[in-house]
N, C-alpha and C. Protein backbone atom coordinates (compact mmCIF):
# COMPACT_ATOMS: atom_id res chain seq x y z
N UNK A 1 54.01 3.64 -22.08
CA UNK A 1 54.63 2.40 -21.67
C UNK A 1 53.79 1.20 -22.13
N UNK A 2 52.31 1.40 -22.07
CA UNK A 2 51.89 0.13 -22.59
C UNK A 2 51.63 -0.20 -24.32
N UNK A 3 52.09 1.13 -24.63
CA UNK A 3 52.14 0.89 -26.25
C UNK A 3 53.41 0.10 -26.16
N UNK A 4 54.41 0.30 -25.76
CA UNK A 4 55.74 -0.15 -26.06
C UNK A 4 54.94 -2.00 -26.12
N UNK A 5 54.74 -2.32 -24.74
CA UNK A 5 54.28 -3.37 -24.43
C UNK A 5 52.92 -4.49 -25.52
N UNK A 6 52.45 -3.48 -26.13
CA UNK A 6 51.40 -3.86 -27.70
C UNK A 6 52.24 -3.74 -28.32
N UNK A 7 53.16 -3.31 -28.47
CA UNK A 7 53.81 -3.47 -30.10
C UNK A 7 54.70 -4.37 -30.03
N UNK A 8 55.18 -4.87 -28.94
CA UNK A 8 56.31 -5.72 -28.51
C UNK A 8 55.33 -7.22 -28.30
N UNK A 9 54.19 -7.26 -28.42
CA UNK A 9 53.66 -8.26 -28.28
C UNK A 9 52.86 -8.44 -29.68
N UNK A 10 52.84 -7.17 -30.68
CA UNK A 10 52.20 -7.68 -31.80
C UNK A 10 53.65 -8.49 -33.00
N UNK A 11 54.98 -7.48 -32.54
CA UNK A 11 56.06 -8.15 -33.33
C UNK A 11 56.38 -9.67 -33.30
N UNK A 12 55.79 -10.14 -31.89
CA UNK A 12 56.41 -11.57 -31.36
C UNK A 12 55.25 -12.48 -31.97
N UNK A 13 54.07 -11.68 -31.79
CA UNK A 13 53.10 -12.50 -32.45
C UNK A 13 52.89 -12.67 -34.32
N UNK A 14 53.80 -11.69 -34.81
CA UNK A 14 54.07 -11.53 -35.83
C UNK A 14 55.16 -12.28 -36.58
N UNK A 15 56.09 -12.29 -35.33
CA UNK A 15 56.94 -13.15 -36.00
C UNK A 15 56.94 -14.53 -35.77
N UNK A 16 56.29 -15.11 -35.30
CA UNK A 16 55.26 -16.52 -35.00
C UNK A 16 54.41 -17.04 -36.34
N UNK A 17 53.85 -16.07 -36.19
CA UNK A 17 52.92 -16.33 -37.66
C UNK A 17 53.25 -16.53 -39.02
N UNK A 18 54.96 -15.97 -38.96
CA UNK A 18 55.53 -15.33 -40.13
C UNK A 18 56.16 -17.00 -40.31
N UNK A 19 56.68 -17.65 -39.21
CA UNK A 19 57.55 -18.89 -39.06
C UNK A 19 56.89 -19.93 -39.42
N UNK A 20 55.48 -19.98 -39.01
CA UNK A 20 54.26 -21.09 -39.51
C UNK A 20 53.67 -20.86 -40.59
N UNK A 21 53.75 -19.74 -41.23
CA UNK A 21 53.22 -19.77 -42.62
C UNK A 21 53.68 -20.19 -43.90
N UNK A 22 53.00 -20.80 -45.12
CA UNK A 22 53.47 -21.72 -46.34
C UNK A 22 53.73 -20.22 -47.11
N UNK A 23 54.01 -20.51 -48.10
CA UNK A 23 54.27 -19.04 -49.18
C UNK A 23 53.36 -18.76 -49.67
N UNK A 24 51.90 -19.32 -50.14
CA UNK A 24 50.61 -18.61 -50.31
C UNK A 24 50.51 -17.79 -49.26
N UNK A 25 50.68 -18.02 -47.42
CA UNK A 25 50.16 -17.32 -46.51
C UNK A 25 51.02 -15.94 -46.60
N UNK A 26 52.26 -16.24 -46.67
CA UNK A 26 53.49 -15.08 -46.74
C UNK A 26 53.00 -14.14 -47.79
N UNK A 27 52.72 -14.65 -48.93
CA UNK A 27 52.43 -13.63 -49.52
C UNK A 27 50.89 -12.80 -49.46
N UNK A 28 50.35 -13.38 -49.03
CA UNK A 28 49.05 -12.58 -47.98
C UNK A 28 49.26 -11.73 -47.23
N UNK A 29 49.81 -11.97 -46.78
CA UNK A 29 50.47 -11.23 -45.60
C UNK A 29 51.53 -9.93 -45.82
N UNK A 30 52.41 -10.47 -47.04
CA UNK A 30 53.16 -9.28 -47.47
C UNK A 30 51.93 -8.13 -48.13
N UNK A 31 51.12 -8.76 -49.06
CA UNK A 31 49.88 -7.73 -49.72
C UNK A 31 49.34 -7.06 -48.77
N UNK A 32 48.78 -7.61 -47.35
CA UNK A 32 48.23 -6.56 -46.35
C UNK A 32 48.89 -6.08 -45.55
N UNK A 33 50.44 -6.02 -45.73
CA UNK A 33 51.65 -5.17 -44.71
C UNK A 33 51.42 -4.38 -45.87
N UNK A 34 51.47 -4.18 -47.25
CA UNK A 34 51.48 -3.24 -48.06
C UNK A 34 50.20 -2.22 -48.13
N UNK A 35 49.37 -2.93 -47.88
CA UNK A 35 48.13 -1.82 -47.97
C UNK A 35 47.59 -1.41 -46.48
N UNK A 36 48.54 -2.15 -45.43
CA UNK A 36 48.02 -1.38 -44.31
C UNK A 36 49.50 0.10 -44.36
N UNK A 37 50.43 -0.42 -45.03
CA UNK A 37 51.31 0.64 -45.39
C UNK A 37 51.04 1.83 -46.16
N UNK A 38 49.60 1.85 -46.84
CA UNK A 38 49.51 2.93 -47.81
C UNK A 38 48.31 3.91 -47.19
N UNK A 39 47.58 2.77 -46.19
CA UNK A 39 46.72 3.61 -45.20
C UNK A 39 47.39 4.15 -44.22
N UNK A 40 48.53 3.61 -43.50
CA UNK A 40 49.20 4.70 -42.67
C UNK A 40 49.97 5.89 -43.76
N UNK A 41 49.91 5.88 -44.96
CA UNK A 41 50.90 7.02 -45.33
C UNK A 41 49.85 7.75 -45.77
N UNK A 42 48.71 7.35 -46.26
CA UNK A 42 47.47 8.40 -46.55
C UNK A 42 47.23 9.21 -44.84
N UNK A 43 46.99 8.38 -43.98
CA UNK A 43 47.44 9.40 -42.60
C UNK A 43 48.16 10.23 -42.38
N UNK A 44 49.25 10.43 -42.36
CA UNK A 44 50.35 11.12 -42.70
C UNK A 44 50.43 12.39 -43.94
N UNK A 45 49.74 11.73 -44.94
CA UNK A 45 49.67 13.23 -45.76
C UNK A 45 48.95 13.83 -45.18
N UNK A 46 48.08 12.88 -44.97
CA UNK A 46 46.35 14.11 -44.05
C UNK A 46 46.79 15.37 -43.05
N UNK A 47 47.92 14.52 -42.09
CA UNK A 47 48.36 15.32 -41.26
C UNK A 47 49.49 16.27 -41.34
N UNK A 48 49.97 15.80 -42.52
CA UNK A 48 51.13 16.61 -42.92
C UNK A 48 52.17 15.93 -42.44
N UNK A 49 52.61 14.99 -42.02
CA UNK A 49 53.60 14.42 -41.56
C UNK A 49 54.44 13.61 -43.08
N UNK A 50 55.28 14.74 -43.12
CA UNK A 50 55.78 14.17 -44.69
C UNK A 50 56.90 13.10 -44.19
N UNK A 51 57.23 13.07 -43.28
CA UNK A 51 58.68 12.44 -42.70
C UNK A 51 57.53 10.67 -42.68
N UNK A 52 56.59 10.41 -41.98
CA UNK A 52 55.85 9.90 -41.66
C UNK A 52 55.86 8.84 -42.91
N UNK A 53 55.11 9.89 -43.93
CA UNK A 53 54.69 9.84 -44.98
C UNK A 53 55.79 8.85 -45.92
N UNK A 54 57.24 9.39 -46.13
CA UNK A 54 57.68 9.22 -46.66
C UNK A 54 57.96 7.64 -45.99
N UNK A 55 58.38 7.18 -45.00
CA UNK A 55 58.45 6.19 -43.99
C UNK A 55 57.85 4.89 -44.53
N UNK A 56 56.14 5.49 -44.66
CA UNK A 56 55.58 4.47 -44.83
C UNK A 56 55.49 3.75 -46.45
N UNK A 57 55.74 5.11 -47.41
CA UNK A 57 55.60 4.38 -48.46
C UNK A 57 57.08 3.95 -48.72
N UNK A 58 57.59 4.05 -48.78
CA UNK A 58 59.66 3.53 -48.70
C UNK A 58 58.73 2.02 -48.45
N UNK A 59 58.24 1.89 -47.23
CA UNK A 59 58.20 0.33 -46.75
C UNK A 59 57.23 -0.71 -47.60
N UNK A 60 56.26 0.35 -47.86
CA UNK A 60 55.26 -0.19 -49.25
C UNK A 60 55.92 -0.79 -50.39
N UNK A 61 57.13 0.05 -50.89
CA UNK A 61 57.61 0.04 -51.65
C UNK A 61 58.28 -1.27 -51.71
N UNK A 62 59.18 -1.34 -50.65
CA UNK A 62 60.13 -2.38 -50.61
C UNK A 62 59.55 -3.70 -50.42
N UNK A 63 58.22 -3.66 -49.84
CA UNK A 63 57.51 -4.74 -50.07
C UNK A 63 57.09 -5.49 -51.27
N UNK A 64 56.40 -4.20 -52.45
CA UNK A 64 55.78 -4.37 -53.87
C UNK A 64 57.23 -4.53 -54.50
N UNK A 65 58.51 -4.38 -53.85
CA UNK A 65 59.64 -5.13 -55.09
C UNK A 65 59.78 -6.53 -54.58
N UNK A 66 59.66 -6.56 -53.37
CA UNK A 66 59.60 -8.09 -52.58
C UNK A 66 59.03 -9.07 -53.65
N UNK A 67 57.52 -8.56 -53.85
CA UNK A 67 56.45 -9.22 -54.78
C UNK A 67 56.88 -9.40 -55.77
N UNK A 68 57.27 -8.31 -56.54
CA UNK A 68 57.76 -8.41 -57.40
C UNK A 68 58.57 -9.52 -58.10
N UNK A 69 59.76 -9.10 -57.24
CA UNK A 69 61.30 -10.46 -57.52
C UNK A 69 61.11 -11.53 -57.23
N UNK A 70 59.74 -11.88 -56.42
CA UNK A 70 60.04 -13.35 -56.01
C UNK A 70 59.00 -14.14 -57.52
N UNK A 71 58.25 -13.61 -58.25
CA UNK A 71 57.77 -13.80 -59.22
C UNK A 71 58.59 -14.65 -59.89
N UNK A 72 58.02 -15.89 -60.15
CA UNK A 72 58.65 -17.30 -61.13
C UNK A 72 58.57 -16.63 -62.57
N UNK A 73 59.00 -16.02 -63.42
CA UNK A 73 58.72 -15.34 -64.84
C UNK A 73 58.59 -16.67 -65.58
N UNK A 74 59.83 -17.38 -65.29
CA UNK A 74 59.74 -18.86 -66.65
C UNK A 74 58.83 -19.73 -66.74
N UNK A 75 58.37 -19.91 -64.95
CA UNK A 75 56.92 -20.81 -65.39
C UNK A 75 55.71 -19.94 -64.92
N UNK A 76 55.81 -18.65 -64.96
CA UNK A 76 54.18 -18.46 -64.89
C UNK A 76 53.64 -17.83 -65.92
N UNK A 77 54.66 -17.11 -66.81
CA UNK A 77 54.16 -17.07 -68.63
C UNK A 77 53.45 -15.78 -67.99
N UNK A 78 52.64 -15.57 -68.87
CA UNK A 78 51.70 -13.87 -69.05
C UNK A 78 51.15 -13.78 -67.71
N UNK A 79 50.45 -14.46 -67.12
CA UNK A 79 50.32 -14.57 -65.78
C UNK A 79 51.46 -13.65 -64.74
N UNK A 80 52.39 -14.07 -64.83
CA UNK A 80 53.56 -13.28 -63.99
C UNK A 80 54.72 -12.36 -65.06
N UNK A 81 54.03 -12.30 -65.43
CA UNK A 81 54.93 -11.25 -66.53
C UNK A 81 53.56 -10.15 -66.12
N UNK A 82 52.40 -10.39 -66.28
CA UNK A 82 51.44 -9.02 -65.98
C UNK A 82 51.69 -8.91 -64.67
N UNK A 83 51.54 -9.71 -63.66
CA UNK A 83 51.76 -9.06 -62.41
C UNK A 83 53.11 -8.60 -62.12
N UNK A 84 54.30 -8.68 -62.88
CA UNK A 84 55.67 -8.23 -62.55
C UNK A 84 55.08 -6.72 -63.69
N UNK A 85 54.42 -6.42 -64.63
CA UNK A 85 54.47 -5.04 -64.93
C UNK A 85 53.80 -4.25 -64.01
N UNK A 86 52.50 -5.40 -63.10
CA UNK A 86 51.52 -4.22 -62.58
C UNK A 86 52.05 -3.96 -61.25
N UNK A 87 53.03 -4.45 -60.85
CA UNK A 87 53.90 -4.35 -59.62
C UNK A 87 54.40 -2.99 -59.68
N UNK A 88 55.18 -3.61 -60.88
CA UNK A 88 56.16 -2.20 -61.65
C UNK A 88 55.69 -0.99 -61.32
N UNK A 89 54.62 -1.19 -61.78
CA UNK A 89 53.33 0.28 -62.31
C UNK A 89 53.65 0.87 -60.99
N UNK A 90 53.05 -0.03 -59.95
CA UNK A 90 52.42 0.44 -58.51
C UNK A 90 53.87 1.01 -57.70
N UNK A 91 55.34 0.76 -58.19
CA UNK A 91 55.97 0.96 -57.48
C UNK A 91 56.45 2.49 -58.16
N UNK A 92 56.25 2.71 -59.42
CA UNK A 92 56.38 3.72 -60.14
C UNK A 92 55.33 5.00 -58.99
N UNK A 93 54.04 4.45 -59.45
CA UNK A 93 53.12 5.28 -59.21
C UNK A 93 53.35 5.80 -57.17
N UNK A 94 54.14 5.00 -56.48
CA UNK A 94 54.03 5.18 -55.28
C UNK A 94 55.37 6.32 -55.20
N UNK A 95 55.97 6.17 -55.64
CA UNK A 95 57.44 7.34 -56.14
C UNK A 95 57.11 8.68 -56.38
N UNK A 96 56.16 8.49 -57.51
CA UNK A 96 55.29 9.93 -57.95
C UNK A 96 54.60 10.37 -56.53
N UNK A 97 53.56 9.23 -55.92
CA UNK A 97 52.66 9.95 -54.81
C UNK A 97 53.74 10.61 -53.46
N UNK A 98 54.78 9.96 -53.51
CA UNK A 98 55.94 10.92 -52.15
C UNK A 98 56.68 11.61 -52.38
N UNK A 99 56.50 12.15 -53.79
CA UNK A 99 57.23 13.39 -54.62
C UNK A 99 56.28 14.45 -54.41
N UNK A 100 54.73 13.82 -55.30
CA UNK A 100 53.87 14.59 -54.75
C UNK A 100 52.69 15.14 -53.41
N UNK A 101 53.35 14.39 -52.74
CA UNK A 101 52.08 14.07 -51.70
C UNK A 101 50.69 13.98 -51.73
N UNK A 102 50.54 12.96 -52.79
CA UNK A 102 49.00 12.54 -53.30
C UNK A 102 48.61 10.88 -52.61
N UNK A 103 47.15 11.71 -52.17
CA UNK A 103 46.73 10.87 -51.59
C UNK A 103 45.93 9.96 -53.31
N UNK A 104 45.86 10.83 -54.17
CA UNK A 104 44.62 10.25 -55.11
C UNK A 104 45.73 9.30 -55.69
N UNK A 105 46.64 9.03 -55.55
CA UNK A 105 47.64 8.13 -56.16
C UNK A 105 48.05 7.04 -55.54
N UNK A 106 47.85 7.69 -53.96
CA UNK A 106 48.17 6.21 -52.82
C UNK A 106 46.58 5.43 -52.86
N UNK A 107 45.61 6.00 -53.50
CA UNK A 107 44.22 5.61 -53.77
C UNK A 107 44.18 4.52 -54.68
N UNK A 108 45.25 4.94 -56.22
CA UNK A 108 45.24 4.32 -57.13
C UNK A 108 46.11 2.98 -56.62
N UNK A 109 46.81 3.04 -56.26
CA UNK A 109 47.70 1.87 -55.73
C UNK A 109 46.86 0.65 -55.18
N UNK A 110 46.39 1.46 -54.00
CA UNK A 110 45.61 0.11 -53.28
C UNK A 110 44.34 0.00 -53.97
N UNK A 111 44.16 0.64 -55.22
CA UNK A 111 42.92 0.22 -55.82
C UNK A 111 43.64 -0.84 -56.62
N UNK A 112 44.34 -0.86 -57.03
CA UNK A 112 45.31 -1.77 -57.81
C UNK A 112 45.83 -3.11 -57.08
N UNK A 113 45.63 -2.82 -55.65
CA UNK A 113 46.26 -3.79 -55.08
C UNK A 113 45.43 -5.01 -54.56
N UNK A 114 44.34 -4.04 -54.27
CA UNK A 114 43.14 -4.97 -53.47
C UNK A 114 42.34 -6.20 -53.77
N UNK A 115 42.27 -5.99 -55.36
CA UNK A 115 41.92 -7.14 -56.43
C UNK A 115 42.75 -8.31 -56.34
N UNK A 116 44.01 -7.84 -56.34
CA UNK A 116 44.83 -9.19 -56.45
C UNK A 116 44.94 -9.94 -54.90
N UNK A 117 45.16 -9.21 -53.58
CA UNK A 117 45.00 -9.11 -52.79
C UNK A 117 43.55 -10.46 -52.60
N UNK A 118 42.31 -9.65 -52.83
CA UNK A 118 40.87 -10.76 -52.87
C UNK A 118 41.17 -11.86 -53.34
N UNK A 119 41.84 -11.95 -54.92
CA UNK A 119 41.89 -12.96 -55.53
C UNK A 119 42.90 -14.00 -54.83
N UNK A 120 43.88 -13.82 -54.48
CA UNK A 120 44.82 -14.58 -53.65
C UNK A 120 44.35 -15.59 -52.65
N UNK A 121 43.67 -14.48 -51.82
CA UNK A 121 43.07 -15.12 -50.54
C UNK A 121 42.05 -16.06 -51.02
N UNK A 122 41.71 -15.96 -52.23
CA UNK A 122 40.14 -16.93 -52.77
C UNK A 122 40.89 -18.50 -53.20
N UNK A 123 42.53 -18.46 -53.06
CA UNK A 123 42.57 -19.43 -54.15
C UNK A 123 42.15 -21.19 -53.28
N UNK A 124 41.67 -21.82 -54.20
CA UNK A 124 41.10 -23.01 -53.24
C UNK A 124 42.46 -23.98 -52.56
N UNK A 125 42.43 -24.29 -51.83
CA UNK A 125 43.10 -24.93 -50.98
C UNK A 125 43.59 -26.43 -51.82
N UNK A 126 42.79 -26.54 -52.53
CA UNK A 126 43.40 -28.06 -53.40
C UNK A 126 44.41 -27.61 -54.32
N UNK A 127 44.22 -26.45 -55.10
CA UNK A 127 45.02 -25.85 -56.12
C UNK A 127 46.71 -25.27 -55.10
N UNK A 128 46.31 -24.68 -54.08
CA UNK A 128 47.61 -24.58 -53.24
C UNK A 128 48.75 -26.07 -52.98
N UNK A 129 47.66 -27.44 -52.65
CA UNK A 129 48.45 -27.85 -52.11
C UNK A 129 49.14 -28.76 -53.57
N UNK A 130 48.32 -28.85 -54.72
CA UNK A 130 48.62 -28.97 -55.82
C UNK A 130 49.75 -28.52 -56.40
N UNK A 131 50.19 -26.79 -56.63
CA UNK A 131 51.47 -26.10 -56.66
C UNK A 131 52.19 -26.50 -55.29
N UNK A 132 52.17 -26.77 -54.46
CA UNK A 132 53.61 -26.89 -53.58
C UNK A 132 53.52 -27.86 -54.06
N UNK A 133 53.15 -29.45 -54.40
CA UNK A 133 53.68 -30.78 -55.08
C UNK A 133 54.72 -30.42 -56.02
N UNK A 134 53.91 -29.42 -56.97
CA UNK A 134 55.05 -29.36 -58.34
C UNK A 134 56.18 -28.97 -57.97
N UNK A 135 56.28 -27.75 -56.39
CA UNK A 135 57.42 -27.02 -56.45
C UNK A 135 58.35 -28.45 -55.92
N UNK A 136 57.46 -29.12 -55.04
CA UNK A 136 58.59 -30.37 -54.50
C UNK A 136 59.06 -31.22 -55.27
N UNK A 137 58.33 -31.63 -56.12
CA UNK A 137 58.88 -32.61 -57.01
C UNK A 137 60.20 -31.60 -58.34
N UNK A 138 60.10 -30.34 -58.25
CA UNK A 138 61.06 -29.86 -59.11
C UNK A 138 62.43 -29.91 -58.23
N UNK A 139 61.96 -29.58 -56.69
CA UNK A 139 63.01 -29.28 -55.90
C UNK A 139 64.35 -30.68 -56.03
N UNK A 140 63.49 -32.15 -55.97
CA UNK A 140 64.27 -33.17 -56.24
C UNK A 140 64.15 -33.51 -57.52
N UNK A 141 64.00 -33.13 -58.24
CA UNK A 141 64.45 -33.30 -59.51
C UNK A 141 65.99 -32.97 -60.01
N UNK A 142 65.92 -31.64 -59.10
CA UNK A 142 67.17 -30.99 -59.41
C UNK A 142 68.16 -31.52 -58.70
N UNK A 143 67.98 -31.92 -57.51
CA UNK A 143 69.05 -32.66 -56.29
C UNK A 143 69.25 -34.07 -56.90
């Protein structure tokens, strides 16, 4: 009963956080729903819980296409053209690991993930508020 009561208080607090956050934070946030997603499914192989297993990476998954699609291709040039292949890769490679039940593959993933993940969270706060200007001033450009 009091799990019900923690999880019902981490969703509310979750979805709070989710309402106040800019899209640098969102996508922080989507990167560590994804890799806390690949550590619960490495649990799950451990234990054999393939149902589990399969659960968690499905949700990994649907996250790393999240990332994926929301990728600007026209203005971020090689920049987002590599991270829309290495997305690719990771969503490939997570398909293979719940076919096979490899953990050394849900390894490779969040080894893949974690870099970009660091780098994200590093970016300086002037350069953030710098890109939301451009996105605003495109937004009325167009209106």
């Amino acid at each position: 009963m009091a799990l019900k009561g923690i999880n019902a208080y981490k969703k509310g607090n979750l979805k709070q956080e989710i309402s106040q956050a800019d899209p640098h934070k969102l996508t922080l946030m989507l990167m560590q729903g994804t890799l806390d997603k690949l550590a619960y499914s490495k649990g799950c192989i451990e234990r054999k819980d393939y149902a589990g297993k399969s659960e968690h990476i499905s949700r990994a998954t649907a996250i790393l296409l999240n990332l994926r699609e929301t990728l600007e291709l026209k203005e971020g040039a090689e920049v987002a053209d590599n991270l829309f292949a290495l997305y690719d890769y990771m969503i490939q490679r997570l398909i293979d690991a719940n076919v096979q039940n490899s953990l050394k593959i849900v390894d490779e993933v969040i080894t893949l993930l974690l870099p970009i993940k660091t780098a994200w969270s590093q970016i300086p706060e002037s350069a953030k508020e710098e890109a939301y200007e451009m996105q605003r001033q495109k937004r009325q450009a167009v209106i």
